[in-house]
N, C-alpha and C. Protein backbone atom coordinates (compact mmCIF):
# COMPACT_ATOMS: atom_id res chain seq x y z
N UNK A 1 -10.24 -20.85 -2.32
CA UNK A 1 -10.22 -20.27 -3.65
C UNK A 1 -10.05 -21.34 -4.72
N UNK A 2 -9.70 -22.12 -4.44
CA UNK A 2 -8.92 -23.49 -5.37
C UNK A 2 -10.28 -24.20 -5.68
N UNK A 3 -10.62 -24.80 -4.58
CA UNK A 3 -12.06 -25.54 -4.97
C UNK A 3 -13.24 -24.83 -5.61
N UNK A 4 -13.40 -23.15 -5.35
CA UNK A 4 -14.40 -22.36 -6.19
C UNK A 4 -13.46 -21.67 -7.42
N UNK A 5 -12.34 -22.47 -7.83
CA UNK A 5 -11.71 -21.80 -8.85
C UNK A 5 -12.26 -20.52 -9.22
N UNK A 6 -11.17 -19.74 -8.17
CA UNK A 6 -11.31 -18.22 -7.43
C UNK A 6 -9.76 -17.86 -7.58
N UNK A 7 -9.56 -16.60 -8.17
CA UNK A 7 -7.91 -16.57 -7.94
C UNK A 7 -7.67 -15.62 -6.50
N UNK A 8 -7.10 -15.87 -5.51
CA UNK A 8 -7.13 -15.39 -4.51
C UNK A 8 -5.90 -14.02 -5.06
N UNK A 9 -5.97 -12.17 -4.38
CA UNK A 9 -5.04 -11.78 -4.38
C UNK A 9 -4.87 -11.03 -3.38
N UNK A 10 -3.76 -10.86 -3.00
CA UNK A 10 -3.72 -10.00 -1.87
C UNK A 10 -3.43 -8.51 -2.15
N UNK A 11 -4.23 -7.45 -1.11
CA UNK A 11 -3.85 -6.22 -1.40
C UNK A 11 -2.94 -5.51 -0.11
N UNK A 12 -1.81 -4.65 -0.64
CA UNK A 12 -0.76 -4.06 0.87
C UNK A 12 -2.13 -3.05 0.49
N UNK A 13 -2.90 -1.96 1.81
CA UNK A 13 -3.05 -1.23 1.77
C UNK A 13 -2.20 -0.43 2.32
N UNK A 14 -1.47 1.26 1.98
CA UNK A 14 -0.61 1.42 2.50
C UNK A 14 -1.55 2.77 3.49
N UNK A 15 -0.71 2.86 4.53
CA UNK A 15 -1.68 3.90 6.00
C UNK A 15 -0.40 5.16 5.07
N UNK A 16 -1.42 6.24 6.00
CA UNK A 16 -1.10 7.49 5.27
C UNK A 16 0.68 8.28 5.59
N UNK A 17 0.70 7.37 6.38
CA UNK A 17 2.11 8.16 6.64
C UNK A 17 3.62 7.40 5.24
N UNK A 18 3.19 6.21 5.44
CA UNK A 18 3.85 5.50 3.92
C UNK A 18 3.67 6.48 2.66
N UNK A 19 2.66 7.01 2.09
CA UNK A 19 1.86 7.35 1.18
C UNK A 19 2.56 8.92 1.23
N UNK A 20 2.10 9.67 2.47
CA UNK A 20 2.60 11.37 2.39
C UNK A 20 3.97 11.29 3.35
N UNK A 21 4.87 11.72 2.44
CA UNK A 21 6.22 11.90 3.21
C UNK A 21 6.31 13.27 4.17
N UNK A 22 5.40 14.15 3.81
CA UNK A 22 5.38 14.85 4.52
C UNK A 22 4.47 15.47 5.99
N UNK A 23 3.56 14.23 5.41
CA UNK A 23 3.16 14.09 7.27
C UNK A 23 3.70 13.28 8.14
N UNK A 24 4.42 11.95 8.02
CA UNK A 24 5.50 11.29 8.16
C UNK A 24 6.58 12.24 8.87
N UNK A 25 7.49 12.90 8.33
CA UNK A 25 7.85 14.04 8.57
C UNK A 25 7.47 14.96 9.84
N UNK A 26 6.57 15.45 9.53
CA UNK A 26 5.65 16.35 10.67
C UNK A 26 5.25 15.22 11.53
N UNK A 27 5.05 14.31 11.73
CA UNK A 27 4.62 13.71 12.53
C UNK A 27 5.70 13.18 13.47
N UNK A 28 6.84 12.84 12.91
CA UNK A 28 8.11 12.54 13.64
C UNK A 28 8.81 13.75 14.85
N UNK A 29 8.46 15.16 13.60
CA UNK A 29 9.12 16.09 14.17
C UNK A 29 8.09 16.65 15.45
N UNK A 30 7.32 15.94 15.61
CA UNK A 30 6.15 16.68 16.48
C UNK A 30 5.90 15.37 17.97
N UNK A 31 6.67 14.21 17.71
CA UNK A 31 6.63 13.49 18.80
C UNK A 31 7.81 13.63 19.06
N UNK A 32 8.95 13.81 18.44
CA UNK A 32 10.54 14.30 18.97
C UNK A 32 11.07 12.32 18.35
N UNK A 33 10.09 11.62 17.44
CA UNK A 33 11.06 10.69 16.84
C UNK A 33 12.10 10.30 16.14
N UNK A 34 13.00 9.74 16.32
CA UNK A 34 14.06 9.50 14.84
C UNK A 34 13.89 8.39 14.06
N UNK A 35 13.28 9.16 13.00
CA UNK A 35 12.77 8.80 11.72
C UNK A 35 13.28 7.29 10.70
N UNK A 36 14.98 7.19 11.63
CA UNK A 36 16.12 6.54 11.20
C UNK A 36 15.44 4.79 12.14
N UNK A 37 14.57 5.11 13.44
CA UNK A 37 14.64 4.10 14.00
C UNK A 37 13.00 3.28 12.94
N UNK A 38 12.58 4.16 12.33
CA UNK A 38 11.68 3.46 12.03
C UNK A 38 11.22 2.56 10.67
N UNK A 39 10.93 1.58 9.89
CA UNK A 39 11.01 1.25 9.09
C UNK A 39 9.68 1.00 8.10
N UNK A 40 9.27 1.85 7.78
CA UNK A 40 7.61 2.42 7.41
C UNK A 40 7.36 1.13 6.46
N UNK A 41 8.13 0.54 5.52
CA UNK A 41 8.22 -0.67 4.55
C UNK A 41 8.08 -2.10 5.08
N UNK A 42 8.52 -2.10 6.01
CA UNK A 42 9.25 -3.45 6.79
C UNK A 42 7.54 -4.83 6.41
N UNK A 43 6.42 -3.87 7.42
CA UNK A 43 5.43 -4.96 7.21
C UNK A 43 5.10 -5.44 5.55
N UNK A 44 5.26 -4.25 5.07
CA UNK A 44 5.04 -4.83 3.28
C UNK A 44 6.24 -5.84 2.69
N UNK A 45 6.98 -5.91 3.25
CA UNK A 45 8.30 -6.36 2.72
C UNK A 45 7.94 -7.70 3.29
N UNK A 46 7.58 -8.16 4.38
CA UNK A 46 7.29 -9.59 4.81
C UNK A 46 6.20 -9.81 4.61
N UNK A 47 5.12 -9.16 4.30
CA UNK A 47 3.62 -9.98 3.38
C UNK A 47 4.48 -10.04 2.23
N UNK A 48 5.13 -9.26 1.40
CA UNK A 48 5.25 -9.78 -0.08
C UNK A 48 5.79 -10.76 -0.56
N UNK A 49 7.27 -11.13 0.95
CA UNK A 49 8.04 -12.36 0.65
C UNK A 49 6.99 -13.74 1.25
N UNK A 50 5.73 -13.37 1.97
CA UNK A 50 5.15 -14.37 2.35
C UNK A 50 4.00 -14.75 1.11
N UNK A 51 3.74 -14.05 0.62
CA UNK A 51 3.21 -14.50 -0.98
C UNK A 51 3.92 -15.07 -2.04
N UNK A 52 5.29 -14.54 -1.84
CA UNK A 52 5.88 -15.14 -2.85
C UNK A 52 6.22 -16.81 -2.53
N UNK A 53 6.59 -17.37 -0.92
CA UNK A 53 6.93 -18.25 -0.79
C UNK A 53 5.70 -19.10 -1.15
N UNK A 54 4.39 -18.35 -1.05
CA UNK A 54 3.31 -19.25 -1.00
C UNK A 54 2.56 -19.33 -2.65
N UNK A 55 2.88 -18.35 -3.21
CA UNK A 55 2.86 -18.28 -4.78
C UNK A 55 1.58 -17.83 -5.01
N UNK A 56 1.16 -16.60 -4.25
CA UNK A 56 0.39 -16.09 -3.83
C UNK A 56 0.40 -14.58 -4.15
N UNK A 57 -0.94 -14.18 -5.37
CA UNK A 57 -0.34 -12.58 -6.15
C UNK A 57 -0.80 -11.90 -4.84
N UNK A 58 0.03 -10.84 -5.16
CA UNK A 58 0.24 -9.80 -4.25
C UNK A 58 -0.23 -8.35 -4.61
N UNK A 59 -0.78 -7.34 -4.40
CA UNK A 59 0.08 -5.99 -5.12
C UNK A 59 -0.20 -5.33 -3.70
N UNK A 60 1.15 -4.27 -3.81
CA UNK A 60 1.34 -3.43 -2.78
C UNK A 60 0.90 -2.39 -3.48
N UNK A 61 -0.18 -1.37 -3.06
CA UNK A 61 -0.23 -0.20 -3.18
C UNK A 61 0.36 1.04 -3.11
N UNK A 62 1.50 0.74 -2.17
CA UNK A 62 2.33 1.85 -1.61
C UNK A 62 2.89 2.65 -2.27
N UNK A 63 3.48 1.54 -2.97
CA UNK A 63 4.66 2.64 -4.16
C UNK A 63 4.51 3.50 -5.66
N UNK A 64 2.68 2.73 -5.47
CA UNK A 64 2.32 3.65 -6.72
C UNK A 64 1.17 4.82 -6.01
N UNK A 65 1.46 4.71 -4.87
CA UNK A 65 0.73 6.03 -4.45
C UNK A 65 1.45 7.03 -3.51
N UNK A 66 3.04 6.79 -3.64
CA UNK A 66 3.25 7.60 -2.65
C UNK A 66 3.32 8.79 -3.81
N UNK A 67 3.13 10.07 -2.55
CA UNK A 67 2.83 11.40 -3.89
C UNK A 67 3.36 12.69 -2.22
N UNK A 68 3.37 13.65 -2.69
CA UNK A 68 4.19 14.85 -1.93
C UNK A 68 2.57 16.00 -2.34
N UNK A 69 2.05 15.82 -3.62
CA UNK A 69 1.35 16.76 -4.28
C UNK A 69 -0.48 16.07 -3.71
N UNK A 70 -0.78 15.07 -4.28
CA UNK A 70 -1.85 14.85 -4.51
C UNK A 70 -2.30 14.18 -2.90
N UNK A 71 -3.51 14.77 -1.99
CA UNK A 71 -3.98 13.96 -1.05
C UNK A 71 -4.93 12.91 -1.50
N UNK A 72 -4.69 11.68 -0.52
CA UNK A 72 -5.55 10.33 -0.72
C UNK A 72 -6.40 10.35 0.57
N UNK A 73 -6.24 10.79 1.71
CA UNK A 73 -6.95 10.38 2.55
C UNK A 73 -7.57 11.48 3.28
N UNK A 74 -8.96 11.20 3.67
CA UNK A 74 -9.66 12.23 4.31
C UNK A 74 -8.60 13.17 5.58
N UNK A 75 -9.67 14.54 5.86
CA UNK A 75 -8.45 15.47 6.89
C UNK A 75 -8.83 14.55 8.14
N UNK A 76 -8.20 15.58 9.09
CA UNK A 76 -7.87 15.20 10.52
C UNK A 76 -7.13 13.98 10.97
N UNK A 77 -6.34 13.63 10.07
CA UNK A 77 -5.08 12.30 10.62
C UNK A 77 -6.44 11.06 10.05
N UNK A 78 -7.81 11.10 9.25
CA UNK A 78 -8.53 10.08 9.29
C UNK A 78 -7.66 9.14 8.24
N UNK A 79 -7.39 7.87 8.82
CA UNK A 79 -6.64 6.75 7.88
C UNK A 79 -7.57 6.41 6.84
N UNK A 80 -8.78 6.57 6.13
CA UNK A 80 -9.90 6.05 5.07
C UNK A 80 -9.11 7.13 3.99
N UNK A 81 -9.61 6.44 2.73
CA UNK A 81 -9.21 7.45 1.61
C UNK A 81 -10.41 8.27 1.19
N UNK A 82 -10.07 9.34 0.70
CA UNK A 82 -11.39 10.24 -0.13
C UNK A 82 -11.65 9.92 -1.46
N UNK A 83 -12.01 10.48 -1.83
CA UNK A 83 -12.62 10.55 -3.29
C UNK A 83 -11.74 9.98 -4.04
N UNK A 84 -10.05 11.41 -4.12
CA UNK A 84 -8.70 10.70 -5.27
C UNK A 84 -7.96 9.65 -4.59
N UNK A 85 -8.45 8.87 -3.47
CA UNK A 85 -7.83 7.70 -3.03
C UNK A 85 -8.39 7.05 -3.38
N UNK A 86 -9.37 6.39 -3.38
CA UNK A 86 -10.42 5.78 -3.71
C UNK A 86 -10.25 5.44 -5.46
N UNK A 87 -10.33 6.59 -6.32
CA UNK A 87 -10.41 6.43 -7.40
C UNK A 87 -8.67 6.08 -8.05
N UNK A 88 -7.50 6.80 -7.29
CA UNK A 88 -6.28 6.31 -7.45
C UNK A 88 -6.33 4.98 -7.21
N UNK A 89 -6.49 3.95 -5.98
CA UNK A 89 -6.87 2.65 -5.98
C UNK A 89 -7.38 2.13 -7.14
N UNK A 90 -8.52 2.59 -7.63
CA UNK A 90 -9.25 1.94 -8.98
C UNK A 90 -8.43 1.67 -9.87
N UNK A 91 -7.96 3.21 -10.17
CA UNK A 91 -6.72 2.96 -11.36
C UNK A 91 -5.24 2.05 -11.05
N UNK A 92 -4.88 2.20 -10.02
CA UNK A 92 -3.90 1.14 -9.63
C UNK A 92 -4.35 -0.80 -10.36
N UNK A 93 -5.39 -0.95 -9.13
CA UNK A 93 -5.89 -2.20 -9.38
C UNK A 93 -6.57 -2.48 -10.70
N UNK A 94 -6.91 -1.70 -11.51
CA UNK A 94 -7.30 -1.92 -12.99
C UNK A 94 -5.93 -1.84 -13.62
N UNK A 95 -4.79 -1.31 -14.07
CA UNK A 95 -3.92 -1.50 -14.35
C UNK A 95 -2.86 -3.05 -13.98
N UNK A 96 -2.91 -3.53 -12.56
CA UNK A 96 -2.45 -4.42 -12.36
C UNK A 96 -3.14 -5.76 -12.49
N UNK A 97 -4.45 -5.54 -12.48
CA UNK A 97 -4.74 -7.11 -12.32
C UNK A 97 -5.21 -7.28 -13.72
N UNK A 98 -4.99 -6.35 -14.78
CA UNK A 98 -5.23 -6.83 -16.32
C UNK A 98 -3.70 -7.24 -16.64
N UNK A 99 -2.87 -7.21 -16.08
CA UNK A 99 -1.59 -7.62 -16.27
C UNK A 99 -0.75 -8.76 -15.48
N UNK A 100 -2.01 -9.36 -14.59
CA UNK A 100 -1.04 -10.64 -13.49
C UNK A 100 -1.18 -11.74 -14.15
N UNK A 101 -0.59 -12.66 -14.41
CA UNK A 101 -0.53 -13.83 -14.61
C UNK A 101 0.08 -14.90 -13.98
N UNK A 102 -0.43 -14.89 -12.45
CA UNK A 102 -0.31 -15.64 -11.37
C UNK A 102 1.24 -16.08 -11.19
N UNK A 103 2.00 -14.98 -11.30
CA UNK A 103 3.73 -15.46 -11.13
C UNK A 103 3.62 -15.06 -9.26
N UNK A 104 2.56 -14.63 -8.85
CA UNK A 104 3.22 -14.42 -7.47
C UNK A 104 3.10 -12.92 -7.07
N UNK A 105 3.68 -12.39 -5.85
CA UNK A 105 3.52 -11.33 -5.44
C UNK A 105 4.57 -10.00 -6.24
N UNK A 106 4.16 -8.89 -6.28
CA UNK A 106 4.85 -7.81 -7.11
C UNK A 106 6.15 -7.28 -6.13
């Protein structure tokens, strides 16, 4: 990126169980998991501190899409987004990257 003076950024995409708390939920209660052993954040939390050490923008998607109301991703458990995922993404990443000024990961 450096030599094609390219700003490199990284994106968290977040999988649907991060995103809907309530299939998360149903999904726990339907394999007999405890919910307590698991840490749905954890991988975003070590890409973001690994951008930051490397000074490397970041944005996590996760936290501006988790929602209870609005679906992002196609039916049948499919992990791809539909239409308002897709276009929620747009608006995410148009909002953030008119506002980075290469301090690093969010």
């Amino acid at each position: 990126c450096r030599s094609h003076h390219a700003k490199l950024v990284i994106l968290i995409f977040p999988e649907r169980f991060q995103v809907h708390p309530a299939e998360w939920k149903a999904l726990a209660f339907d394999y007999n998991l405890d919910p307590s052993a698991f840490d749905l954040r954890l991988a975003n939390r070590r890409i973001l501190a690994i951008c930051r050490k490397r000074h490397v923008d970041c944005i996590d998607l996760t936290p501006s899409m988790v929602t209870s109301v609005q679906q992002y991703y196609l039916p049948g458990g499919d992990m791809h987004w539909n239409a308002q995922g897709q276009a929620r993404v747009a608006e995410i990443l148009e909002q953030r990257m008119a506002t980075m000024d290469g301090r690093g990961a969010e």
